[in-house]
Protein backbone atom coordinates (compact mmCIF):
# COMPACT_ATOMS: atom_id res chain seq x y z
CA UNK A 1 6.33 43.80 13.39
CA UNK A 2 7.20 42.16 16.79
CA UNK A 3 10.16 40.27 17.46
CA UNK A 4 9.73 36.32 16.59
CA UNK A 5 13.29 35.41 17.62
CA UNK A 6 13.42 31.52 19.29
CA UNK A 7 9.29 31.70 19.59
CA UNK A 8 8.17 30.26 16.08
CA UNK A 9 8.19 26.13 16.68
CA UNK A 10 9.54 25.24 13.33
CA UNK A 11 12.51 27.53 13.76
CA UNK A 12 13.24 26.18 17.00
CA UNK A 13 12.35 22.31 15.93
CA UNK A 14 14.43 22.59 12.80
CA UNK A 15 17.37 24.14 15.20
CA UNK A 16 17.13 21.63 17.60
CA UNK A 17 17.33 19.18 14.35
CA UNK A 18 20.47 20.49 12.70
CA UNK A 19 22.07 20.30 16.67
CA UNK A 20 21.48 16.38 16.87
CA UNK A 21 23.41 16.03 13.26
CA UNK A 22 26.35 17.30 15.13
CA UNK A 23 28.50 18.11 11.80
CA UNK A 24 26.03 21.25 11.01
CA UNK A 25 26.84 24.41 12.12
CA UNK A 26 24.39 27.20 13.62
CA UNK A 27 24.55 30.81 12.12
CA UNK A 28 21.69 33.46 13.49
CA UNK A 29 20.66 36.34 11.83
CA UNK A 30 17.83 38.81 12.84
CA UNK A 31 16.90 42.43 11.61
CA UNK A 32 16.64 44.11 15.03
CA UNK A 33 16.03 48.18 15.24
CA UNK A 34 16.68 48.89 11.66
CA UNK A 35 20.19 46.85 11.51
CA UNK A 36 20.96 43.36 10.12
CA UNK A 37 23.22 40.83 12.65
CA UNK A 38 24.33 37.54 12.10
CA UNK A 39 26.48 35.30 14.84
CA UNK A 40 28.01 32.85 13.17
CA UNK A 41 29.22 29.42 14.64
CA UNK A 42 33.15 29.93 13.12
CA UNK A 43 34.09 31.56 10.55
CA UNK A 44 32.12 33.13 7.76
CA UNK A 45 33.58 33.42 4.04
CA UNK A 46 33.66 36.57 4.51
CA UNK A 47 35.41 37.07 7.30
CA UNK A 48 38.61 35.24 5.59
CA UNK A 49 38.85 38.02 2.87
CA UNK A 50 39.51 41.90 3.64
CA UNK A 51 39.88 43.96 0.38
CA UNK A 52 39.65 41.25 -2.34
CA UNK A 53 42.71 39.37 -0.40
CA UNK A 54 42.70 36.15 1.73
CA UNK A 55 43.61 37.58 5.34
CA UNK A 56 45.22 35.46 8.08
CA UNK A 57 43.06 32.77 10.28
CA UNK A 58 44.05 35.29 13.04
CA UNK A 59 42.73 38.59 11.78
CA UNK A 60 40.17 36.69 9.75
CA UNK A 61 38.84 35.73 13.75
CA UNK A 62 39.28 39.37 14.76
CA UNK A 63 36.60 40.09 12.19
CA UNK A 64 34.31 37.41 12.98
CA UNK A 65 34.75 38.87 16.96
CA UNK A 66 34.05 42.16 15.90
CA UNK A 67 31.16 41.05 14.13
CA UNK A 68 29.69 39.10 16.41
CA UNK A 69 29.99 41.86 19.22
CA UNK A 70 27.18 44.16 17.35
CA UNK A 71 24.87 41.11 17.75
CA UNK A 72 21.83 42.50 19.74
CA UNK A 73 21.74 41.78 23.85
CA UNK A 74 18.40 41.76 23.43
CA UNK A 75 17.54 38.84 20.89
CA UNK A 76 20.46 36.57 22.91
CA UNK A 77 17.87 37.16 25.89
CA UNK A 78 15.36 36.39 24.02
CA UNK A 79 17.16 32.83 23.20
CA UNK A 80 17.65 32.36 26.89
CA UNK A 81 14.48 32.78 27.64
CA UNK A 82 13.58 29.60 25.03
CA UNK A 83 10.49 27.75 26.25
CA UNK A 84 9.86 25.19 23.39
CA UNK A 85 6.71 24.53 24.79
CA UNK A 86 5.42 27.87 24.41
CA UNK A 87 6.39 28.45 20.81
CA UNK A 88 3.86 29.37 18.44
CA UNK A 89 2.78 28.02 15.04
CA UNK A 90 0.35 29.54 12.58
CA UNK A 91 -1.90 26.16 12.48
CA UNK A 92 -2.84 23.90 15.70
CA UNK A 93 -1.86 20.24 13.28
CA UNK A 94 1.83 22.26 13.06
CA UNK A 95 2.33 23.24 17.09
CA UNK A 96 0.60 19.74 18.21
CA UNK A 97 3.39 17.68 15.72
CA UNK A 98 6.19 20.24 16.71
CA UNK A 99 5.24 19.93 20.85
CA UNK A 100 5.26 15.68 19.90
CA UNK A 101 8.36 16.06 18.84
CA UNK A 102 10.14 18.06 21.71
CA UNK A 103 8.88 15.44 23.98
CA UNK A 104 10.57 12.88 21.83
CA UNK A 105 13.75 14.31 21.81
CA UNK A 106 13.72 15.91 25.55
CA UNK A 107 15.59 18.37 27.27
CA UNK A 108 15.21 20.78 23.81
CA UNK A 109 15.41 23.51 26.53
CA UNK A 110 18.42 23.00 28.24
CA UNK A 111 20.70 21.68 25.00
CA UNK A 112 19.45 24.66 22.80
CA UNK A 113 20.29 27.49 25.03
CA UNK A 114 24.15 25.84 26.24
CA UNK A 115 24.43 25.73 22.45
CA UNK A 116 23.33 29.67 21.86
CA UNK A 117 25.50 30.25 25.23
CA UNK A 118 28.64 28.31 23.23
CA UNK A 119 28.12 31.19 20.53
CA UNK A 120 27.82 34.15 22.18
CA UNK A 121 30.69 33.87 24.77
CA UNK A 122 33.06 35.53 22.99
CA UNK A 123 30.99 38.49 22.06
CA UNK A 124 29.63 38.54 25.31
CA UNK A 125 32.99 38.15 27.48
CA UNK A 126 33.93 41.22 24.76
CA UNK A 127 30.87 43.24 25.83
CA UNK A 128 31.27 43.50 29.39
């Protein structure tokens, strides 16, 4: 099937959402070219534990970084190329509601992509 990633309006509505709470964090996933990713916004449990044994803050971030490296270039582009506007919805009542509320909030654009930008600066500073 074709990539979705940052195009479905709900996804990017119920993002946007969870960004305006402030105290939630954002974790992506996708299944890109055969191969689960997932950038996470911190630490994930599992980064904290290495062979059944709480590991230090400080190798338990060397994980996450290591992690987060494999995340696909691709998909990232595909966040920065985020038009809300253009996202799609599988009925017309769904995108028209969705689009309503983009325009009530504003600037969905700008403060999504500085927040997928605040995730991926590590991996990316690691990738070049």
């Amino acid at each position: 099937a074709a990539a979705t990633a940052f195009q479905r309006a709900w996804c990017i509505l119920e993002w946007l959402l969870a960004l305006q709470a402030d105290s939630l964090k954002t974790d992506i996933a996708v299944s890109f070219a055969g191969e689960v990713s997932v950038l996470t916004d911190g630490l994930a449990e599992a980064d904290l534990i290495e062979h059944g044994q709480v590991i230090s803050e400080e190798k338990a971030i060397q994980k996450m970084d290591e992690r987060n490296k494999d995340f696909p270039l691709e998909v990232l582009q595909l966040g920065f190329d985020l038009e809300a506007a253009s996202s799609v919805a599988t009925s017309l009542e769904d995108r028209r509601y969705i689009l309503e509320r983009f325009e009530q909030i504003g600037r969905c654009d700008s403060e999504l992509k500085a927040r997928l930008l605040q995730l991926c600066w590590r991996c990316a500073s690691e990738a070049v």
